[in-house]
Every structure is written in C-alpha cells, then in structure tokens.
PDB file of N, CA and C in Angstrom:
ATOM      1  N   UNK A   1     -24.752 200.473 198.404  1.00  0.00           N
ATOM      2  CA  UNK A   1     -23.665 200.443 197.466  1.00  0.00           C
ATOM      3  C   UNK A   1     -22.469 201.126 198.102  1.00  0.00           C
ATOM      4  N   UNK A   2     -21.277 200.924 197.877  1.00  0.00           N
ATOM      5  CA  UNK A   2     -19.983 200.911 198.415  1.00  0.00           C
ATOM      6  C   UNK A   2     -19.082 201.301 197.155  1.00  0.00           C
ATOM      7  N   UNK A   3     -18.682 202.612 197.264  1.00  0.00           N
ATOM      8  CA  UNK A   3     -17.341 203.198 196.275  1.00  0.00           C
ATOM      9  C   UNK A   3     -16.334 204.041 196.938  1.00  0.00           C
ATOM     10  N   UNK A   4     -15.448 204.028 196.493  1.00  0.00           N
ATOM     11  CA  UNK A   4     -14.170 204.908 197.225  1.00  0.00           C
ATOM     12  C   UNK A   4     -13.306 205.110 195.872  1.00  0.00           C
ATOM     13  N   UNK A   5     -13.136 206.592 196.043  1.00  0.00           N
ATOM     14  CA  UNK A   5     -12.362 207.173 195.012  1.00  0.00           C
ATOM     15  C   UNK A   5     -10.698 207.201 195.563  1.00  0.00           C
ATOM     16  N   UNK A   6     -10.838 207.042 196.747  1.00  0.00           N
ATOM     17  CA  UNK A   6      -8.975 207.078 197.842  1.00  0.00           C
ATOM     18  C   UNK A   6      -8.340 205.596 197.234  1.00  0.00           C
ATOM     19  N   UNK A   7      -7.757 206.259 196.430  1.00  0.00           N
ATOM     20  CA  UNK A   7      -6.500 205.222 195.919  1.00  0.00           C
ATOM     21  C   UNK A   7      -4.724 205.379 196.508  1.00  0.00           C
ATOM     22  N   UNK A   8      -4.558 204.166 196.695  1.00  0.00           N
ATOM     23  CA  UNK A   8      -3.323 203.984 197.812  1.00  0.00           C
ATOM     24  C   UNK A   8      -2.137 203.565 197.581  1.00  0.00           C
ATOM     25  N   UNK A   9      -1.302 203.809 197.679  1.00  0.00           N
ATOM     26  CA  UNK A   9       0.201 203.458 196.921  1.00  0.00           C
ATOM     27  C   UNK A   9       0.359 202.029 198.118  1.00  0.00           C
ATOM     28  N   UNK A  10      -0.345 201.077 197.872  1.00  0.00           N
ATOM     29  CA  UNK A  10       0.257 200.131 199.398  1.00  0.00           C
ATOM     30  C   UNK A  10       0.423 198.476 198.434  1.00  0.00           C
ATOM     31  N   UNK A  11       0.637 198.490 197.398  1.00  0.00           N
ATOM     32  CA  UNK A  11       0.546 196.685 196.963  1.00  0.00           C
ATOM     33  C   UNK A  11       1.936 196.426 197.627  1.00  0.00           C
ATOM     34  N   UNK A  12       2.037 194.941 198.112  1.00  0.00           N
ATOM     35  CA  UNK A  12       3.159 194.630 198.300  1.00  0.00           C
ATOM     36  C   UNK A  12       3.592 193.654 197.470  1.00  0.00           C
ATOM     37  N   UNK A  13       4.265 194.428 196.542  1.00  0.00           N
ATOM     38  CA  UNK A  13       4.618 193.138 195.482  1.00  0.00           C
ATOM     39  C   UNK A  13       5.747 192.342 195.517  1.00  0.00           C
ATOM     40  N   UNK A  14       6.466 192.388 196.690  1.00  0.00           N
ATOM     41  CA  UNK A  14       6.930 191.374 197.353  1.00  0.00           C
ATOM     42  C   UNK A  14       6.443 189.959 197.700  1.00  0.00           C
ATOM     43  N   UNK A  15       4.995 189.836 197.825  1.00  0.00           N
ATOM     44  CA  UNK A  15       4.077 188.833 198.080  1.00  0.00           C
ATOM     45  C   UNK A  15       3.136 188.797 197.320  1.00  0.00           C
ATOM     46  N   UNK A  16       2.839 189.403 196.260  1.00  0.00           N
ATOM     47  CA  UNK A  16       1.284 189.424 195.201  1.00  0.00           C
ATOM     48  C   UNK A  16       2.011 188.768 194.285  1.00  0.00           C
ATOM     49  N   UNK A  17       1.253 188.555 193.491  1.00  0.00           N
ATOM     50  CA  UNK A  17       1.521 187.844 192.158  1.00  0.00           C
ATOM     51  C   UNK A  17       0.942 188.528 191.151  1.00  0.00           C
ATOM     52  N   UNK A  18       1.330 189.059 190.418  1.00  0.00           N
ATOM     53  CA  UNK A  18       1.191 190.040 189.292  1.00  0.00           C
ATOM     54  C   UNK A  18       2.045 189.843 187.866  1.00  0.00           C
ATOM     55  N   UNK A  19       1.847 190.808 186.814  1.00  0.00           N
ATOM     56  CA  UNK A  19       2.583 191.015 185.618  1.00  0.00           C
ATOM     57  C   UNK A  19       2.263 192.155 185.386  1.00  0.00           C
ATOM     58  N   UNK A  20       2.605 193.428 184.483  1.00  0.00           N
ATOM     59  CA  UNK A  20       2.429 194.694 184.088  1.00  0.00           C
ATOM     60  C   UNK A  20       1.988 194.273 182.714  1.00  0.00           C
ATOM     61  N   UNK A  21       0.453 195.348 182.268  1.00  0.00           N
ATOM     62  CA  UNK A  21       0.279 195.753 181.265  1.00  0.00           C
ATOM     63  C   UNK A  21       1.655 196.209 180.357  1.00  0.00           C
ATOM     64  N   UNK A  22       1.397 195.949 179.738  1.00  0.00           N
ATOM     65  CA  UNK A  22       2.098 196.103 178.373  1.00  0.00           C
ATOM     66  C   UNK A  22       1.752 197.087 177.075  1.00  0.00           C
ATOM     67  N   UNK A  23       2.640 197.632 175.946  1.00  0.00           N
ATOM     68  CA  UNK A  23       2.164 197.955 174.616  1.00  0.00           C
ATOM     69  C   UNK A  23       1.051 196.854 173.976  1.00  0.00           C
ATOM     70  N   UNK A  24       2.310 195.583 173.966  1.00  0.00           N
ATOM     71  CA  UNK A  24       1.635 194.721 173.279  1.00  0.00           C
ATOM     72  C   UNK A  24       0.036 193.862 173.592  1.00  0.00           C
ATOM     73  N   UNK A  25      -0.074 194.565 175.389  1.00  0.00           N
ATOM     74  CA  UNK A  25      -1.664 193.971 175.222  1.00  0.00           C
ATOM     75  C   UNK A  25      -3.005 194.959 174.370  1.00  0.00           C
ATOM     76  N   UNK A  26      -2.302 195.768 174.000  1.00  0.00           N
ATOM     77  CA  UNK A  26      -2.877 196.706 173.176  1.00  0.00           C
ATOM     78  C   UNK A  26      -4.387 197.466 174.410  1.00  0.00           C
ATOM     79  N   UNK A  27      -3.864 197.713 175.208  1.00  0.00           N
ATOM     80  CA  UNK A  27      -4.377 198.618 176.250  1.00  0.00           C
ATOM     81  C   UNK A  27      -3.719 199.825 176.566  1.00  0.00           C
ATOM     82  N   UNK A  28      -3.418 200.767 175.962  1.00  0.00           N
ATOM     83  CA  UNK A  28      -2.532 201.786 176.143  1.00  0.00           C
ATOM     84  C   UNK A  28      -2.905 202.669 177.023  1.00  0.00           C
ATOM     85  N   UNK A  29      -4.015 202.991 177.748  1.00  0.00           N
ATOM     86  CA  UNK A  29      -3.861 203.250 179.070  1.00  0.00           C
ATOM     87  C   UNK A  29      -3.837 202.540 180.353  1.00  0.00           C
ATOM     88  N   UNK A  30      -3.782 201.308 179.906  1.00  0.00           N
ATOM     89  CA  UNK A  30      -3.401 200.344 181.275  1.00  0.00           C
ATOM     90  C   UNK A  30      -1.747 200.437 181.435  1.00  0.00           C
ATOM     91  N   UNK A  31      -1.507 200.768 180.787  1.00  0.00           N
ATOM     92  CA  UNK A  31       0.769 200.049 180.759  1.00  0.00           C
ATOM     93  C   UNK A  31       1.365 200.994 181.786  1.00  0.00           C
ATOM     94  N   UNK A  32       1.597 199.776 182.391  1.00  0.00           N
ATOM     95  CA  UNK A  32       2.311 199.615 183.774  1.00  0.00           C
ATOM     96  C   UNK A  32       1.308 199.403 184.932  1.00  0.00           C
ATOM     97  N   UNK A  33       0.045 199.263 184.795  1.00  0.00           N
ATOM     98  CA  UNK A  33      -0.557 199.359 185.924  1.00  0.00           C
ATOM     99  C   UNK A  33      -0.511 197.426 185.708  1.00  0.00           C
ATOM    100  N   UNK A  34      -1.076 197.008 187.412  1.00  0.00           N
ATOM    101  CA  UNK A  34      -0.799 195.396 187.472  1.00  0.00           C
ATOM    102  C   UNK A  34      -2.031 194.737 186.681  1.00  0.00           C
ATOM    103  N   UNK A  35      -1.862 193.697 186.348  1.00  0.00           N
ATOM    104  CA  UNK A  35      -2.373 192.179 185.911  1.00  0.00           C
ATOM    105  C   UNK A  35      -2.497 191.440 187.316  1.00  0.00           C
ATOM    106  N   UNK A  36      -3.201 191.513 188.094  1.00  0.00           N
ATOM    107  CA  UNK A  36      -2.864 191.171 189.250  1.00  0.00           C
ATOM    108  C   UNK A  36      -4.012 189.362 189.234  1.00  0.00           C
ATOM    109  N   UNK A  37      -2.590 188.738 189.845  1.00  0.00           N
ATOM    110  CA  UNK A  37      -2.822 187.005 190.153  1.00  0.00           C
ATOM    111  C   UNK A  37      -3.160 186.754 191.779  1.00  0.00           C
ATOM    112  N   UNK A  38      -2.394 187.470 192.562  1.00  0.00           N
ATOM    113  CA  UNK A  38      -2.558 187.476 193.826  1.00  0.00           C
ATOM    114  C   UNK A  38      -2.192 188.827 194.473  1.00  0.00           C
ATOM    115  N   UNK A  39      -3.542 189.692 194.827  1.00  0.00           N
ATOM    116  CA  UNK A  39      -2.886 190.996 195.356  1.00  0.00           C
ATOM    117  C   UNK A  39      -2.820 190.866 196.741  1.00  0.00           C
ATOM    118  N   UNK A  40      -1.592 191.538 197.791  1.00  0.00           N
ATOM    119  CA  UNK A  40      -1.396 191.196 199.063  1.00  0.00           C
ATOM    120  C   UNK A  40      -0.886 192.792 199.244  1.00  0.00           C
ATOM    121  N   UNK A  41      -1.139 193.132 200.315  1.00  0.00           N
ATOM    122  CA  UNK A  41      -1.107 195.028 200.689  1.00  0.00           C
ATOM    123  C   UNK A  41      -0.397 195.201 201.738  1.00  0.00           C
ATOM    124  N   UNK A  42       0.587 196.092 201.946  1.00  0.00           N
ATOM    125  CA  UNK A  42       1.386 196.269 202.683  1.00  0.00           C
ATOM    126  C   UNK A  42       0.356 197.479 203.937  1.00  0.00           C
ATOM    127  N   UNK A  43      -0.156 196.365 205.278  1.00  0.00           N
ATOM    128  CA  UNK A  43      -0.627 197.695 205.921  1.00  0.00           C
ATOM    129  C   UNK A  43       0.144 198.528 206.433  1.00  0.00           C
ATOM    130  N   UNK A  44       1.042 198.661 206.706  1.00  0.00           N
ATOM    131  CA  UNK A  44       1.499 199.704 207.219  1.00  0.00           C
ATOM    132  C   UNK A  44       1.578 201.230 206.179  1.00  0.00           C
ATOM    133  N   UNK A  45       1.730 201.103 204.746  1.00  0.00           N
ATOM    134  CA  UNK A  45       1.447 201.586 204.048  1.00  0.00           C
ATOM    135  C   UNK A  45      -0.204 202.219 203.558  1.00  0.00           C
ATOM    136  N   UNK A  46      -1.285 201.086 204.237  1.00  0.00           N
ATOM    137  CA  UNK A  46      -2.287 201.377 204.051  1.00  0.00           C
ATOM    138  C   UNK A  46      -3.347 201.943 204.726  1.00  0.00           C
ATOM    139  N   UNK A  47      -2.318 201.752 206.414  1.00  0.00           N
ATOM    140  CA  UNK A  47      -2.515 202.894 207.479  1.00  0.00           C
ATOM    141  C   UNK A  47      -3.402 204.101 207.438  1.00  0.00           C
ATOM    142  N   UNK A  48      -4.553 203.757 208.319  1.00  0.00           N
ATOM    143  CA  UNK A  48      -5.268 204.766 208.318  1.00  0.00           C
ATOM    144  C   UNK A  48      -6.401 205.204 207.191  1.00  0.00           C
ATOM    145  N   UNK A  49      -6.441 204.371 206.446  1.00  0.00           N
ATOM    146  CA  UNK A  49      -7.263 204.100 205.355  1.00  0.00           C
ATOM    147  C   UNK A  49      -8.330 203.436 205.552  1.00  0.00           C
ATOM    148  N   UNK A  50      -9.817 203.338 205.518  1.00  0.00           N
ATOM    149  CA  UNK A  50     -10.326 202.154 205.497  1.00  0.00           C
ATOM    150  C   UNK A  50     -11.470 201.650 204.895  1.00  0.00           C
ATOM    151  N   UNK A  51     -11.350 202.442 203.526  1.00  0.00           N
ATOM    152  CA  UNK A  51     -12.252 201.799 202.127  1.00  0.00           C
ATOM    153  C   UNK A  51     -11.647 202.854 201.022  1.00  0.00           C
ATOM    154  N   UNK A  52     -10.818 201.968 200.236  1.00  0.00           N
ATOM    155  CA  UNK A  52      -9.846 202.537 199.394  1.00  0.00           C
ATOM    156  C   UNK A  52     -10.127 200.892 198.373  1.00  0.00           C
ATOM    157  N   UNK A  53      -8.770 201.849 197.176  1.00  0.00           N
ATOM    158  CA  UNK A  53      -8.382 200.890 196.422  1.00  0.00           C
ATOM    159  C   UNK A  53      -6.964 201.048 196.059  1.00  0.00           C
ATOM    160  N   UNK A  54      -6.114 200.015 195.777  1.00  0.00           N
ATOM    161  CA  UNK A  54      -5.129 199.990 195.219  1.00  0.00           C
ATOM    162  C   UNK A  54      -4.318 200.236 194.114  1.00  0.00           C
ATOM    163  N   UNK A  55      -3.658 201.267 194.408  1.00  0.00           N
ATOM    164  CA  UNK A  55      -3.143 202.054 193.086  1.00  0.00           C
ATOM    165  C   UNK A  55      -2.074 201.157 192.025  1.00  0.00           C
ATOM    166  N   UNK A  56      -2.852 201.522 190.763  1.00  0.00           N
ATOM    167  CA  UNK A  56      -2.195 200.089 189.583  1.00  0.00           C
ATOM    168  C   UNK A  56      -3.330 199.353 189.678  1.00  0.00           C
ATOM    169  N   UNK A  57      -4.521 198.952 190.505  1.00  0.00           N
ATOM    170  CA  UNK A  57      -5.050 197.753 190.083  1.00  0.00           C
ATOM    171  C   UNK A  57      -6.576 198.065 190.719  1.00  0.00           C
ATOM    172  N   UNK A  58      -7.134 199.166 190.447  1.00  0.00           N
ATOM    173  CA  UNK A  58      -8.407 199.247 191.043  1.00  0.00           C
ATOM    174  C   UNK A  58      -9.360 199.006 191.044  1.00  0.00           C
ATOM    175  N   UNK A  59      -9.514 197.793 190.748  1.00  0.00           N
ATOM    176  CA  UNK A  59     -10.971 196.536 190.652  1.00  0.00           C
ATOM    177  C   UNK A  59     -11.294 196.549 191.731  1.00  0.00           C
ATOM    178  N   UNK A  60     -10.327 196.317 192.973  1.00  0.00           N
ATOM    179  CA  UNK A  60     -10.478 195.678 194.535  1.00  0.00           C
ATOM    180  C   UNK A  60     -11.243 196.596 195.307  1.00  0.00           C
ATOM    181  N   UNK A  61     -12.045 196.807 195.943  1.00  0.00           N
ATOM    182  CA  UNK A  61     -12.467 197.537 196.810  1.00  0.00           C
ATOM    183  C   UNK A  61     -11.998 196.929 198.020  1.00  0.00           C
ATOM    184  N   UNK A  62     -11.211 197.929 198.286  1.00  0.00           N
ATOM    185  CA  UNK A  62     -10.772 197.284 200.032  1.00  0.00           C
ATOM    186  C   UNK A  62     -10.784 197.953 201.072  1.00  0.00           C
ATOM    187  N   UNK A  63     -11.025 197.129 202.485  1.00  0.00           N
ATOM    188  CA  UNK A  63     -11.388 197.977 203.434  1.00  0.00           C
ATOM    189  C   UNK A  63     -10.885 197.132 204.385  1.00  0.00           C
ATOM    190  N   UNK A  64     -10.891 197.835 205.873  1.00  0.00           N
ATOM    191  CA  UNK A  64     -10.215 197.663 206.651  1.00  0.00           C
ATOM    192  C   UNK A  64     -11.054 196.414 208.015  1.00  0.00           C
ATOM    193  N   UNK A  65     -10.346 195.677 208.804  1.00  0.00           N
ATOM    194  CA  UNK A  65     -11.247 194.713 209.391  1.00  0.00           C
ATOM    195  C   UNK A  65     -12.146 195.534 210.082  1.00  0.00           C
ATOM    196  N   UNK A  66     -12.213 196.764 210.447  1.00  0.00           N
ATOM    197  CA  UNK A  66     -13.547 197.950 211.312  1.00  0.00           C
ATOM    198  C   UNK A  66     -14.567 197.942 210.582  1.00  0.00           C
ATOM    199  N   UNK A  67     -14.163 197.807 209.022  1.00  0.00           N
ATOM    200  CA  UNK A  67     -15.650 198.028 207.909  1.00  0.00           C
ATOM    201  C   UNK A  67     -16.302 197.089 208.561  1.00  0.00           C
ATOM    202  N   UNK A  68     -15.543 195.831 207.363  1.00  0.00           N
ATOM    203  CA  UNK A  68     -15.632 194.454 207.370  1.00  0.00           C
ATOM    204  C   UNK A  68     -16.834 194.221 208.550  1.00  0.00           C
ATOM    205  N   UNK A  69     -16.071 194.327 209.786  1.00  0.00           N
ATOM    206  CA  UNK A  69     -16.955 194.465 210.721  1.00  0.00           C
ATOM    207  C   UNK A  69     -18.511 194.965 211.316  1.00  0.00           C
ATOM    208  N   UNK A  70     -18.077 195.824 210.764  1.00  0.00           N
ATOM    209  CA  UNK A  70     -19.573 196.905 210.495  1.00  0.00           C
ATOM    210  C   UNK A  70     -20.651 197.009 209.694  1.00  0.00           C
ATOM    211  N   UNK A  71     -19.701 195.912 208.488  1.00  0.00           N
ATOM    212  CA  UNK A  71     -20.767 195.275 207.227  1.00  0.00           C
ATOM    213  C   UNK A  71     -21.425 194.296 207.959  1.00  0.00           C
ATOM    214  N   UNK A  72     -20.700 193.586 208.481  1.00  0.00           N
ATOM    215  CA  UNK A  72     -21.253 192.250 209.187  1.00  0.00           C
ATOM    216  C   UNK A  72     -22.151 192.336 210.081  1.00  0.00           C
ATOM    217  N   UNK A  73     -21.688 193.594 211.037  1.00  0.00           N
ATOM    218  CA  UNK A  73     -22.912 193.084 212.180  1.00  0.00           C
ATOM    219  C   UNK A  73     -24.267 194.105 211.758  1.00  0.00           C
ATOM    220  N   UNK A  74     -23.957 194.420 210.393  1.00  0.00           N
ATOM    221  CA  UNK A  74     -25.617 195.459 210.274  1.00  0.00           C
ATOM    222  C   UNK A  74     -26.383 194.209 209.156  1.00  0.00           C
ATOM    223  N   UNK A  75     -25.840 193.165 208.553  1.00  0.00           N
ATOM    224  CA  UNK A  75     -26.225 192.087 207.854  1.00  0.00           C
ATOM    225  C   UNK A  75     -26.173 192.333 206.584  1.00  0.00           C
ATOM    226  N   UNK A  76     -24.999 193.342 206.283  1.00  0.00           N
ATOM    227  CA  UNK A  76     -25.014 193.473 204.343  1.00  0.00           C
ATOM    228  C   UNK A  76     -24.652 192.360 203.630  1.00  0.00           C
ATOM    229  N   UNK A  77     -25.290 192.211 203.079  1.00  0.00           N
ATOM    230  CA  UNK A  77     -25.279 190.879 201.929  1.00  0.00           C
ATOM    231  C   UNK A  77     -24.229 190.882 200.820  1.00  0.00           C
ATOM    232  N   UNK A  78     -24.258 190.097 200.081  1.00  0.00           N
ATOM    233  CA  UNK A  78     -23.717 190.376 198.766  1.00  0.00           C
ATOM    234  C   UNK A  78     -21.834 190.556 198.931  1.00  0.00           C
ATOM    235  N   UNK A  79     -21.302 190.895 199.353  1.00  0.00           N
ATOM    236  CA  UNK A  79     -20.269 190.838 199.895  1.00  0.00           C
ATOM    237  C   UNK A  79     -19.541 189.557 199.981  1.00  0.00           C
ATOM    238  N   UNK A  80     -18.067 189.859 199.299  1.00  0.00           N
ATOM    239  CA  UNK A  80     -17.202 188.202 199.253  1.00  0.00           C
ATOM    240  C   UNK A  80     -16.158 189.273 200.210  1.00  0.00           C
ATOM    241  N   UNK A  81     -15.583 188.584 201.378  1.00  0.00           N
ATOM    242  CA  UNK A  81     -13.978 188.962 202.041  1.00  0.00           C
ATOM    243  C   UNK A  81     -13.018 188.171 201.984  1.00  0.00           C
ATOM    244  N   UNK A  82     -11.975 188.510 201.667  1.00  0.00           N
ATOM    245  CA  UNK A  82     -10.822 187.591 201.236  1.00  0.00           C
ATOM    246  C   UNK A  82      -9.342 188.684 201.823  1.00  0.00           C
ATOM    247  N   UNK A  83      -8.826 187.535 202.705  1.00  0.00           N
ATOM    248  CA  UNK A  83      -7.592 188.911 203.294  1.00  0.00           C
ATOM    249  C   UNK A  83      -6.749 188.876 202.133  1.00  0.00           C
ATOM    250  N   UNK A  84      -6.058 190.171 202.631  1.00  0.00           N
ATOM    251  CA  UNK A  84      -4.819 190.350 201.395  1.00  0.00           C
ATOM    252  C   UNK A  84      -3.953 190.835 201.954  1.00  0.00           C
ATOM    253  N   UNK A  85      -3.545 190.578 203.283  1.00  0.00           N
ATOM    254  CA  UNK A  85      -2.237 191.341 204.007  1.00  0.00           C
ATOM    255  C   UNK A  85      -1.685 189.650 204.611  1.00  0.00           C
ATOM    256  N   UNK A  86      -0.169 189.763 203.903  1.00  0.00           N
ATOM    257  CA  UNK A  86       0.938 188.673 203.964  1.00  0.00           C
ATOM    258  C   UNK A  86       0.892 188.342 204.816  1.00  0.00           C
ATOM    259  N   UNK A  87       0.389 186.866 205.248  1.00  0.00           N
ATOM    260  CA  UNK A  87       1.131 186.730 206.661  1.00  0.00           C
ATOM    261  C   UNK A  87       2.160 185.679 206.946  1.00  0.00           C
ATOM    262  N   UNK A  88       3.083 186.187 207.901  1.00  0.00           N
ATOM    263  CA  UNK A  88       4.358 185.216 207.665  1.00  0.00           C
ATOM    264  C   UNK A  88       4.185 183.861 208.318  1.00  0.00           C
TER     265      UNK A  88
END
C-alpha cells in the first residue's frame, strides 16, 4: 500500500481542466479546492518530490517517473499511470 501525506502547491491550471467547489455544492469544506476534469502539474514546481499529492485536489497519488519505475521493475500490480505534466 502506497500513501503520502506531502501535499504540493504544483497544479498547473494553465493546462488542467477544472472548476472550484462552491457554497452552492453544499460541501463547505471543499470551497475553493478543484473539481478537477484534467489535472496537469507544473514540474518544476513539483521538484524534488516524488510521492505526493496535489494541493486543492488530493485524490491523485502522484509520483515521480523513479517510483513509477521502481513499481514496475519489482512487479506491483494494481496500479493505473497516466502522465500529468503538459507537454507542448
């Protein structure tokens, strides 16, 4: 099992697709954190990090291609990877 409490100021919402909680979704400790449609992370911001989550939207467990890596070649299962850093 895989958790990380290091939450990261890095969304780039320049490129994600999101909306903000609201009053009216009647979640009053979600408001302002994202509704997130497409999250995309600014690494340079996320630098040096490499199993965190994203601050505003911490469903994601994310980690860096070294994990990724390290998940892979020991054969952990269960695991979906999907990048989330913009590329131009």
């Amino acid at each position: 099992m895989l958790n990380s409490l290091d939450c990261v100021d890095c969304v780039d919402e320049q490129h994600s697709e999101f909306r903000r909680w609201t009053a009216e979704d009647g979640r009053p400790e979600r408001i302002g954190d994202y509704k997130m449609s497409l999250l995309r992370i600014d690494p340079d911001r996320a630098r040096g990090h490499d199993l965190f989550r994203a601050k505003g939207w911490e469903i994601a467990l994310i980690c860096s291609e070294k994990v990724k890596r390290c998940l892979e070649n020991v054969g952990v299962t269960g695991i979906r990877f999907k990048s989330i850093v913009h590329k131009e």
